[in-house]
C-alpha atoms as a PDB file:
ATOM      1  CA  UNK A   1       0.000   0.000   0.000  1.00  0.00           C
ATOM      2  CA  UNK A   2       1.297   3.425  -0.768  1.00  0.00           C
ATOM      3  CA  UNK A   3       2.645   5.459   1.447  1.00  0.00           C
ATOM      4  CA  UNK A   4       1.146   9.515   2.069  1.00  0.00           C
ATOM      5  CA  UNK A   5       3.292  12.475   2.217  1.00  0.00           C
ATOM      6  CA  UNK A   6       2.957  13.603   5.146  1.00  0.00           C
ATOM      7  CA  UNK A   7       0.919  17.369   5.297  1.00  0.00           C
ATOM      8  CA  UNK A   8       1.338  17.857   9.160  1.00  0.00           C
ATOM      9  CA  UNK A   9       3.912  20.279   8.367  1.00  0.00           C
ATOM     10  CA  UNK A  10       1.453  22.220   5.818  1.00  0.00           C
ATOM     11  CA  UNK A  11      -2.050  22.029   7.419  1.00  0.00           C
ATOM     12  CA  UNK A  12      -1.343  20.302  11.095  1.00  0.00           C
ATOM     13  CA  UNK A  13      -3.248  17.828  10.071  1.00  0.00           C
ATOM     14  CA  UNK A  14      -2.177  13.734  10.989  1.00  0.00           C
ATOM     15  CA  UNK A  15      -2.488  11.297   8.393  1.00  0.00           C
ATOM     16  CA  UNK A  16      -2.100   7.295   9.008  1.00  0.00           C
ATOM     17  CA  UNK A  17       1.012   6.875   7.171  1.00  0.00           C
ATOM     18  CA  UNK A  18      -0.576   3.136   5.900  1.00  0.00           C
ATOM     19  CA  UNK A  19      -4.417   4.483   3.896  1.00  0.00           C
ATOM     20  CA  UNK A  20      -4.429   5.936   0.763  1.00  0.00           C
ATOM     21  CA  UNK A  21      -6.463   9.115   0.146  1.00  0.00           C
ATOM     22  CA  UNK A  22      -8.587   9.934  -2.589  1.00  0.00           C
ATOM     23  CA  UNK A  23      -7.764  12.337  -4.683  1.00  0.00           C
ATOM     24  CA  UNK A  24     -10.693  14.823  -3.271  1.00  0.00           C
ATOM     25  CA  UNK A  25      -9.529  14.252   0.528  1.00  0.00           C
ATOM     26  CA  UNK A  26      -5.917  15.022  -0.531  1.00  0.00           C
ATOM     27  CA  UNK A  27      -6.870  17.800  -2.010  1.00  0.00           C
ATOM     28  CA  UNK A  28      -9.544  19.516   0.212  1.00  0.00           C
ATOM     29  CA  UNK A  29      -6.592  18.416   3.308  1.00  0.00           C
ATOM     30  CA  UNK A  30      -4.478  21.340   1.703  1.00  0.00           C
ATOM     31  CA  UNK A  31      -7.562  23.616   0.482  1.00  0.00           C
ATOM     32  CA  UNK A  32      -9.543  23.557   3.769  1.00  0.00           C
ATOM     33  CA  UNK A  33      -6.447  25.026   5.351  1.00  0.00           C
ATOM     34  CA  UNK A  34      -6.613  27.775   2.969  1.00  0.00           C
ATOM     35  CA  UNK A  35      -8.732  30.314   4.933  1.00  0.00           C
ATOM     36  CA  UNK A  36      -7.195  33.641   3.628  1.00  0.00           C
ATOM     37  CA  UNK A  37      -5.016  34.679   1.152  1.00  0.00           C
ATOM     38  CA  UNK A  38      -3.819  37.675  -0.758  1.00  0.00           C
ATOM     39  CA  UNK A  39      -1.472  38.748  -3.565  1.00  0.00           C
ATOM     40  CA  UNK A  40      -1.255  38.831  -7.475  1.00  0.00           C
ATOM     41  CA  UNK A  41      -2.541  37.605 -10.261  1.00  0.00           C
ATOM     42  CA  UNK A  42      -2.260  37.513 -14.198  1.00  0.00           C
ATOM     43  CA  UNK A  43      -5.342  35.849 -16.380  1.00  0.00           C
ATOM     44  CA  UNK A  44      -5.066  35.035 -19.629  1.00  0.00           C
ATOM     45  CA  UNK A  45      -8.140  33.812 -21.787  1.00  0.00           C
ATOM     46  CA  UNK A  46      -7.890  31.867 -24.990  1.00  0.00           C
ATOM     47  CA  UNK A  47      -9.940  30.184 -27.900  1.00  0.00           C
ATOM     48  CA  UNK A  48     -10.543  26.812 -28.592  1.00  0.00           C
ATOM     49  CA  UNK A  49      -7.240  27.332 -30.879  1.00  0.00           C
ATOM     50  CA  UNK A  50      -4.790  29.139 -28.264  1.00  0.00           C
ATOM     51  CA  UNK A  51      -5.118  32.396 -29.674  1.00  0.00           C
ATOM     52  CA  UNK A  52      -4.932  35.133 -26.746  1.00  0.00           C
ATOM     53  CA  UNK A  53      -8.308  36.686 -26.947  1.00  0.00           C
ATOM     54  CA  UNK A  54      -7.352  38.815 -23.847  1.00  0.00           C
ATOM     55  CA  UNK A  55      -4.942  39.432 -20.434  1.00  0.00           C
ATOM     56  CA  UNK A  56      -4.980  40.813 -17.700  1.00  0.00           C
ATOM     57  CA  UNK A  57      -3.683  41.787 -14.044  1.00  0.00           C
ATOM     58  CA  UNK A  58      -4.031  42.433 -10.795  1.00  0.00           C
ATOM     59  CA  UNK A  59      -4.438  42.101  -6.941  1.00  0.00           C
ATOM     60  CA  UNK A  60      -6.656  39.943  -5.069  1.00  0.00           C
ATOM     61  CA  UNK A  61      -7.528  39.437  -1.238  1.00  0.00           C
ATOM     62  CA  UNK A  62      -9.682  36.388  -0.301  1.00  0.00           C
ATOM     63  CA  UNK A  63     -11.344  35.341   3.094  1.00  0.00           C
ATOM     64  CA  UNK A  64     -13.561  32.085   3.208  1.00  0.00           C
ATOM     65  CA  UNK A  65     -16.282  31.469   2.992  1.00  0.00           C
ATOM     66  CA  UNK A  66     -17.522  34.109   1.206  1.00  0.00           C
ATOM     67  CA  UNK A  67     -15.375  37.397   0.870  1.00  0.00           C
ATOM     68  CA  UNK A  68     -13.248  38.511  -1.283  1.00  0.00           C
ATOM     69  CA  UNK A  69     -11.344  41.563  -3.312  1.00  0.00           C
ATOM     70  CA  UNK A  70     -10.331  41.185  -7.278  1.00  0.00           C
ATOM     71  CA  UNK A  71      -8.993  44.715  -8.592  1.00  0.00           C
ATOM     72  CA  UNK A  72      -7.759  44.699 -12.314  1.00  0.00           C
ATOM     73  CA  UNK A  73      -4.925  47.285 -13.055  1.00  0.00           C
ATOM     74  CA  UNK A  74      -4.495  45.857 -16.279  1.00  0.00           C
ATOM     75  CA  UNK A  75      -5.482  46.574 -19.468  1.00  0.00           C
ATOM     76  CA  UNK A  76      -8.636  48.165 -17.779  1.00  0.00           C
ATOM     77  CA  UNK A  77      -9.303  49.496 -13.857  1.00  0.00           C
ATOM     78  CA  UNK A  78     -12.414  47.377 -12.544  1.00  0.00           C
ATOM     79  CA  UNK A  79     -12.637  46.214  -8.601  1.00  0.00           C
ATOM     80  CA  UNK A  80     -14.698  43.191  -7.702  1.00  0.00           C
ATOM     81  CA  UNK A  81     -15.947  43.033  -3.964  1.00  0.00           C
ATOM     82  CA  UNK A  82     -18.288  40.670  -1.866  1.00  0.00           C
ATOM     83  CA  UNK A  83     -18.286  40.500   1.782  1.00  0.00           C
ATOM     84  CA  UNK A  84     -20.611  37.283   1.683  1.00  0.00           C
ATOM     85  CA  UNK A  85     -24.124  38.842   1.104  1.00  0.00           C
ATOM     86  CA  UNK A  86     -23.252  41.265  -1.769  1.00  0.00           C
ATOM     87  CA  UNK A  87     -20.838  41.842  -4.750  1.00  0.00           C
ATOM     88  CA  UNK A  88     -19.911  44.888  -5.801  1.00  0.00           C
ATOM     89  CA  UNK A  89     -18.626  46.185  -9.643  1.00  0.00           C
ATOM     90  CA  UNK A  90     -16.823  49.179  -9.647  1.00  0.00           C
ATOM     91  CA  UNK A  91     -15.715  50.853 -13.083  1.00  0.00           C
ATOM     92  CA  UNK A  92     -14.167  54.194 -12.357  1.00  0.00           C
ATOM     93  CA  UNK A  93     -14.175  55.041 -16.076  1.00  0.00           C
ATOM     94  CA  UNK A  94     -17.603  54.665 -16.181  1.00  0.00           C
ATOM     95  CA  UNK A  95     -18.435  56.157 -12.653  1.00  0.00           C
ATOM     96  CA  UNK A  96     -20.219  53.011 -12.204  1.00  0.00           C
ATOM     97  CA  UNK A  97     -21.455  50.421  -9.314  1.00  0.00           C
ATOM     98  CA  UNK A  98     -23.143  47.392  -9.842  1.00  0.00           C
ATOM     99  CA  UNK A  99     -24.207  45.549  -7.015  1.00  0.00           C
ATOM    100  CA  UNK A 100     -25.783  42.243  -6.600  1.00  0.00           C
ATOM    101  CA  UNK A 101     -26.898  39.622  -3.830  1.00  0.00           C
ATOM    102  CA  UNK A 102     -23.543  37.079  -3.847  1.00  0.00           C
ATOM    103  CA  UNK A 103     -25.598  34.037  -4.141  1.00  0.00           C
ATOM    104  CA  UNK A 104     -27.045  35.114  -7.748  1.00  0.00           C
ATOM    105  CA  UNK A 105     -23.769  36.930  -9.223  1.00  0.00           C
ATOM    106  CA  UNK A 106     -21.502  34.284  -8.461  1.00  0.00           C
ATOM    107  CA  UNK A 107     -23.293  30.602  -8.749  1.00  0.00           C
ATOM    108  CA  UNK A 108     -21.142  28.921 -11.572  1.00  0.00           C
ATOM    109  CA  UNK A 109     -18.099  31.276 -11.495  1.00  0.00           C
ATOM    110  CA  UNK A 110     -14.422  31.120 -10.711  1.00  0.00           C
ATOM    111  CA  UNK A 111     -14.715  33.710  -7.853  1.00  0.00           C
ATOM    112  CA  UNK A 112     -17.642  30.840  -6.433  1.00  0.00           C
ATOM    113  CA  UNK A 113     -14.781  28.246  -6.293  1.00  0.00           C
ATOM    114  CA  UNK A 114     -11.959  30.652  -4.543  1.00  0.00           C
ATOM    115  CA  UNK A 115     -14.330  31.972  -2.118  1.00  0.00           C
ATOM    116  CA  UNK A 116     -16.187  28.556  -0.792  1.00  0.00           C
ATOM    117  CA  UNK A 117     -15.349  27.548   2.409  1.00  0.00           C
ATOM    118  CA  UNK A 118     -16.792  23.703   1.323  1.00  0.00           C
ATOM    119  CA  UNK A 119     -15.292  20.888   0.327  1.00  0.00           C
ATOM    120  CA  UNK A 120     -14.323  20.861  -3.423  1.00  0.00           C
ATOM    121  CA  UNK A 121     -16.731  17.443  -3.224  1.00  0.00           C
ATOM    122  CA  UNK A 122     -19.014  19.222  -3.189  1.00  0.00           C
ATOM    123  CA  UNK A 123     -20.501  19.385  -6.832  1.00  0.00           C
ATOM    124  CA  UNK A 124     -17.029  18.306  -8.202  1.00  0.00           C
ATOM    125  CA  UNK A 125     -15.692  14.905  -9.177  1.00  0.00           C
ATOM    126  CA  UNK A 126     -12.176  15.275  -8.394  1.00  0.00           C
ATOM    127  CA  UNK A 127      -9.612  13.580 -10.308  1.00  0.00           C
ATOM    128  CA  UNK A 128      -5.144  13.864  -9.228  1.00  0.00           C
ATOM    129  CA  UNK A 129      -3.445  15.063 -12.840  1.00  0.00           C
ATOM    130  CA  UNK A 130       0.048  13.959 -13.465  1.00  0.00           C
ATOM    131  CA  UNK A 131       3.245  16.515 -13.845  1.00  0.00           C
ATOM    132  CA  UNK A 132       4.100  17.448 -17.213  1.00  0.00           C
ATOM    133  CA  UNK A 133       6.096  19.808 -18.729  1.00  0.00           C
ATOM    134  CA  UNK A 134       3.547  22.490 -19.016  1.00  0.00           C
ATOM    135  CA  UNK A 135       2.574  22.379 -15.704  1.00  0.00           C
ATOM    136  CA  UNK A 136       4.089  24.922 -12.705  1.00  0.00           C
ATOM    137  CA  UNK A 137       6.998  23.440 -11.059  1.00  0.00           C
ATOM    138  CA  UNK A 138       7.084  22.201  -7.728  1.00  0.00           C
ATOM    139  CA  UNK A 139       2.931  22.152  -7.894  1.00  0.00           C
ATOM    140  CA  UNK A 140       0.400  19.226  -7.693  1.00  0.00           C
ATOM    141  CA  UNK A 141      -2.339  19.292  -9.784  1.00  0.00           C
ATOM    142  CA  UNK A 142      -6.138  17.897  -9.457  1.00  0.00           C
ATOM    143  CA  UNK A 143      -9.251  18.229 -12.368  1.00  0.00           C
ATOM    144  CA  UNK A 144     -12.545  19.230 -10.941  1.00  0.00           C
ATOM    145  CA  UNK A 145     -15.434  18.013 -13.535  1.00  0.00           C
ATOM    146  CA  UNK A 146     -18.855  19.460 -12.122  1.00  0.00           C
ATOM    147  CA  UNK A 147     -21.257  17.602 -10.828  1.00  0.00           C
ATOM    148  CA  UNK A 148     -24.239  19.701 -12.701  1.00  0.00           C
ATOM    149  CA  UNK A 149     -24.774  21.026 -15.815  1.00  0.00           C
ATOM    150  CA  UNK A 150     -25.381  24.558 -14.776  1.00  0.00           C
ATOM    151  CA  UNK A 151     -21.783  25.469 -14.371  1.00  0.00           C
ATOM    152  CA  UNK A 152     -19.789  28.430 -17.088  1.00  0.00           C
ATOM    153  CA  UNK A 153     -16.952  25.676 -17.143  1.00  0.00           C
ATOM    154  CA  UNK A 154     -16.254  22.007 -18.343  1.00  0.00           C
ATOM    155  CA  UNK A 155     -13.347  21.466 -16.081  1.00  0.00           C
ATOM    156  CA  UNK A 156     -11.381  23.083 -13.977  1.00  0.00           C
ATOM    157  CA  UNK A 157      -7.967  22.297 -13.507  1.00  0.00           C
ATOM    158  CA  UNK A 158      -6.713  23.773  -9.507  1.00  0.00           C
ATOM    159  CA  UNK A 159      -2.652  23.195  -9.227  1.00  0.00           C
ATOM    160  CA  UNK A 160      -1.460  23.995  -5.379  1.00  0.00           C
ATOM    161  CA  UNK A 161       2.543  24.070  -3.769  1.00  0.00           C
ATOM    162  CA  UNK A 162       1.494  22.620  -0.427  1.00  0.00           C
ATOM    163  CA  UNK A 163      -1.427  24.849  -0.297  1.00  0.00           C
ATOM    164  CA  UNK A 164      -0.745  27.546  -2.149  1.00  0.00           C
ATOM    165  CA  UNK A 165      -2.595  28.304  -5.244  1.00  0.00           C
ATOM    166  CA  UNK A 166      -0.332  28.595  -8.369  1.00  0.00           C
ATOM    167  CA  UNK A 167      -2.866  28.312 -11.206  1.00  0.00           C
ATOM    168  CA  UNK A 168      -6.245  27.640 -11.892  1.00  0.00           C
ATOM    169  CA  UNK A 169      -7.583  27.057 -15.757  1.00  0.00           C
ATOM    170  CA  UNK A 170     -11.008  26.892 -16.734  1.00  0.00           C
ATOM    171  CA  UNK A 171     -12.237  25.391 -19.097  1.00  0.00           C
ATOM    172  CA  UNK A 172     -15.339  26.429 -21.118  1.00  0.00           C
ATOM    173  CA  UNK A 173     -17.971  24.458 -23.357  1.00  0.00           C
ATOM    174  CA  UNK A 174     -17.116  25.680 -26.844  1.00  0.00           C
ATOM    175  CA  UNK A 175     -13.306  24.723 -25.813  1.00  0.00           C
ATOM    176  CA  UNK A 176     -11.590  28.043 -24.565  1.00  0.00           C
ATOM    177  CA  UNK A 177      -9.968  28.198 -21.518  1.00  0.00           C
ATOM    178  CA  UNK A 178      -8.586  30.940 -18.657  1.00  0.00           C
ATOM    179  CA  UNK A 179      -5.728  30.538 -16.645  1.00  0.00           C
ATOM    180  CA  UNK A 180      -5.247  32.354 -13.636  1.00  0.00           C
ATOM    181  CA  UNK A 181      -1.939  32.397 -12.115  1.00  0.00           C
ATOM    182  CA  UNK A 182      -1.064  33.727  -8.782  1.00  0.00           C
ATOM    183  CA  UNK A 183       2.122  35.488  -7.532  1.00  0.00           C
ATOM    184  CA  UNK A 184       3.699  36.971  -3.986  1.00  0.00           C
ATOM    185  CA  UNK A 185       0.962  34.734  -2.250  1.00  0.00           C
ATOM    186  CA  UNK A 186       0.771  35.545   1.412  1.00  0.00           C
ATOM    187  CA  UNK A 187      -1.490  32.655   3.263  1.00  0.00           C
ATOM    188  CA  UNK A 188      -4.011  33.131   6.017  1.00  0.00           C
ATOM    189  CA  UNK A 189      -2.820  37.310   6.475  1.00  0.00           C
ATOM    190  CA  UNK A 190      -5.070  39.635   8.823  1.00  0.00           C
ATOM    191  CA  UNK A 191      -7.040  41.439   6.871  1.00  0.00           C
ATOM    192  CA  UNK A 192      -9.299  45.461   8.279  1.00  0.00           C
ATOM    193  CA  UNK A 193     -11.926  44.653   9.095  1.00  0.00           C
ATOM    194  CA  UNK A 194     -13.394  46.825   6.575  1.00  0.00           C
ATOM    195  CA  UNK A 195     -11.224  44.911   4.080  1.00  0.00           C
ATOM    196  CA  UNK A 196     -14.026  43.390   1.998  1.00  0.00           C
ATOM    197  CA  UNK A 197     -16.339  46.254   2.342  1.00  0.00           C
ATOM    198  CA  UNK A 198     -17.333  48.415  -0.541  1.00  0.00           C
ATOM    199  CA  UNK A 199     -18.817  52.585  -0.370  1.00  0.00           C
ATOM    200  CA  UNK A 200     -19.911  53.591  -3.840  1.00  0.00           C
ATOM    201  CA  UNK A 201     -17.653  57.053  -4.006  1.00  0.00           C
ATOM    202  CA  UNK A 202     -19.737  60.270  -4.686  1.00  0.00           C
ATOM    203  CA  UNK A 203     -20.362  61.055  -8.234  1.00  0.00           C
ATOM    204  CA  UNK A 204     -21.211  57.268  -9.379  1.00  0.00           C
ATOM    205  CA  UNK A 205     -24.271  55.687 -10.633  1.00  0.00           C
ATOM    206  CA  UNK A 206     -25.554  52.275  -8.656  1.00  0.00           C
ATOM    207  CA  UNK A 207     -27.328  50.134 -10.511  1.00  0.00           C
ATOM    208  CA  UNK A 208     -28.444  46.585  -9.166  1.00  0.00           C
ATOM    209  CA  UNK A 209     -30.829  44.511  -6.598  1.00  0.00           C
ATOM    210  CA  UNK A 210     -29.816  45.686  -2.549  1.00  0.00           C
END
């Protein structure tokens, strides 16, 4: 019988040395002790032929379950915040807000998966992936297929150093895909405790459900 490598070090969590996980309880042992995290990002989308259709980057500050801060700098400045009951969308161009209830603006998206404090089980079939040569260095990857049909994505493909997130592609129906890698990763940080709250500044329209 195999033997685990050990994760006490990672998560202070004891494994029998002698039982085999599967691949989601291996995986959700290093993503459950993922409660915060902040740093950078860089997200690249493609067609179903690898042509760059766009990029982008940016900062990001996450608390589970439920909150979080995305704020593109590049190509365009847009800020994304949700402090677990709403989800704000602020373009300063357009001296716009957008807000929405969290439970309706982010069932079947990417932010849904990063923010969830459940196990990735949960609507997932979870699958280990092999190392290749495309794949970041040092990193272990695992394919989550969902479990319904009502997700944006196919597949996505989560890839963690211990437990820290290196890149996560998505993969859509008509065969596109996003990756979104992550840089300067600081886990489990304090965070205000206005961190994840938004104030629409003066001047801008709000549009959107309370």
């Amino acid at each position: 019988m195999s033997v685990l490598r050990p994760f006490a070090l990672l998560l202070g969590v004891v494994f029998s040395a002698l039982v085999v996980a599967a691949p989601v309880d291996e995986l959700d042992a290093r993503w459950q002790g993922l409660k915060a995290f902040e740093g950078q990002f860089t997200q690249t989308q493609r067609d179903h032929d690898g042509t760059v259709l766009s990029e982008g980057a940016g900062t990001l500050a996450l608390a589970r379950p439920g909150k979080f801060y995305w704020a593109y700098t590049s190509p365009y400045v847009q800020t994304i915040v949700a402090n677990g009951q709403t989800v704000w969308v602020h373009d300063p161009d357009l001296k716009q807000v957008t807000r929405r209830p969290a439970e309706a603006a982010l069932a079947g998206t990417p932010a849904s998966l990063l923010a969830s404090g459940d196990s990735l089980g949960k609507g997932f079939d979870v699958l280990a992936l092999p190392p290749t040569d495309e794949s970041p260095k040092g990193a272990q990857g695992w394919r989550l297929t969902p479990q319904t049909a009502d997700s944006e994505f196919d597949r996505i493909d989560v890839w963690l150093r211990g437990s820290v997130p290196v890149l996560l592609t998505f993969s859509d129906p008509l065969g596109g895909t996003t990756d979104v890698r992550f840089d300067d990763i600081k886990i489990n940080p304090r965070f205000a405790r206005d961190r994840f709250e938004f104030t629409p500044p003066r001047g801008h329209t709000v549009i959107g459900e309370n």
